[in-house]
Protein backbone atom coordinates (compact mmCIF):
# COMPACT_ATOMS: atom_id res chain seq x y z
CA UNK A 1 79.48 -51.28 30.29
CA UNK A 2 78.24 -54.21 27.96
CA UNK A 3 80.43 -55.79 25.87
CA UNK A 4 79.45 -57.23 22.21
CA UNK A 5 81.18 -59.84 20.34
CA UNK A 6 80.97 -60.52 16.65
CA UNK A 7 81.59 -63.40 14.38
CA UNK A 8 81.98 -62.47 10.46
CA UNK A 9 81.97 -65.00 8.42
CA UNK A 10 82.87 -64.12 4.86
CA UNK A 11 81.52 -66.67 1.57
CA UNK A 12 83.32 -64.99 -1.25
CA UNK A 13 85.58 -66.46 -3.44
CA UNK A 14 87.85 -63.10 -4.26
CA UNK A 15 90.91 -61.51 -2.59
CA UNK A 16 90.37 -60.50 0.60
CA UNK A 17 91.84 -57.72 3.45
CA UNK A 18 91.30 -58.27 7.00
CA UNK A 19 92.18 -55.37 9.72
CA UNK A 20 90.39 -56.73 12.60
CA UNK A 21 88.87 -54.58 15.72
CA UNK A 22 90.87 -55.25 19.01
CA UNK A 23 89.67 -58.17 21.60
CA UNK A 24 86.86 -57.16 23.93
CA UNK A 25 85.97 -53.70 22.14
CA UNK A 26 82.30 -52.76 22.12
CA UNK A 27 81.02 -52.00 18.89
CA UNK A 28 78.95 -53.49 15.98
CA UNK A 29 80.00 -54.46 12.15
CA UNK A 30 78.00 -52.59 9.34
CA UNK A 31 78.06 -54.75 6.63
CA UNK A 32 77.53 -54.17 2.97
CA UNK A 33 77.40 -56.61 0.32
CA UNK A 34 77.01 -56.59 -3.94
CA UNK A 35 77.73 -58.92 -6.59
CA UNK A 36 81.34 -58.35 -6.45
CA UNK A 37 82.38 -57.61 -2.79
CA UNK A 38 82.08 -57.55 0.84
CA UNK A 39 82.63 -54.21 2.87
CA UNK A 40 81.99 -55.11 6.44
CA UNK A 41 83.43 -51.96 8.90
CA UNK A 42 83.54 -52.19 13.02
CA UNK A 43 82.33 -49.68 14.47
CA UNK A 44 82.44 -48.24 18.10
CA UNK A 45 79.85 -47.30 19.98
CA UNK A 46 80.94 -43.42 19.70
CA UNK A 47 81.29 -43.55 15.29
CA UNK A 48 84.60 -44.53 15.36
CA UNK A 49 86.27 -47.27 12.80
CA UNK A 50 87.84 -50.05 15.01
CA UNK A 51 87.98 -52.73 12.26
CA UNK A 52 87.32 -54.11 8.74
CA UNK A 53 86.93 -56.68 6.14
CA UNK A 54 86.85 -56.32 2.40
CA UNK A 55 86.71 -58.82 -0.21
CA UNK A 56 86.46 -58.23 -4.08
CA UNK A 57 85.82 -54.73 -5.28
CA UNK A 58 85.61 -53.41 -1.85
CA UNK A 59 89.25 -54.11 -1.51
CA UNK A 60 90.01 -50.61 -3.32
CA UNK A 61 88.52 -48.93 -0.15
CA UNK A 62 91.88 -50.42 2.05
CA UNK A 63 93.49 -47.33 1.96
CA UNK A 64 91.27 -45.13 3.01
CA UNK A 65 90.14 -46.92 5.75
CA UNK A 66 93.34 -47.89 6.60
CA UNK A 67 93.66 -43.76 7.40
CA UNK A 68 90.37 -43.76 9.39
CA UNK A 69 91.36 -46.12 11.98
CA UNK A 70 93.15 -44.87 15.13
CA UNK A 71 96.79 -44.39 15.07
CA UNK A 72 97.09 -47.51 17.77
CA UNK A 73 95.52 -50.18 14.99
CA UNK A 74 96.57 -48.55 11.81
């Protein structure tokens, strides 16, 4: 089983949330940006939301993904 790590690095000025994925999980981020926010999610291998970071606008979305993430890191 191989094992990725990931280094986000976020360069907006604007209030931020930070849920991140657990130490050693495999996975990747999917990162989306726009003018006014940063929505970066990771994601396992299998689908499933293990982590995320908003910043701006995306910071509306902390609820719901909040939800999505498995009852051990919610």
């Amino acid at each position: 089983m191989s094992h990725h790590t990931a280094s986000l690095s976020i360069g907006v000025m604007a209030p931020g949330m930070v849920s991140p994925p657990p130490s050693g999980v495999a996975g990747q981020w999917q990162i989306e940006t726009s003018t006014d926010g940063v929505d970066a999610r990771f994601v396992g291998h299998d689908g499933t939301l293990l982590g995320f970071a908003l910043a701006g606008q995306a910071t509306t979305n902390k609820t719901t993904l909040q939800k999505s993430l498995p009852a051990l890191l919610a």
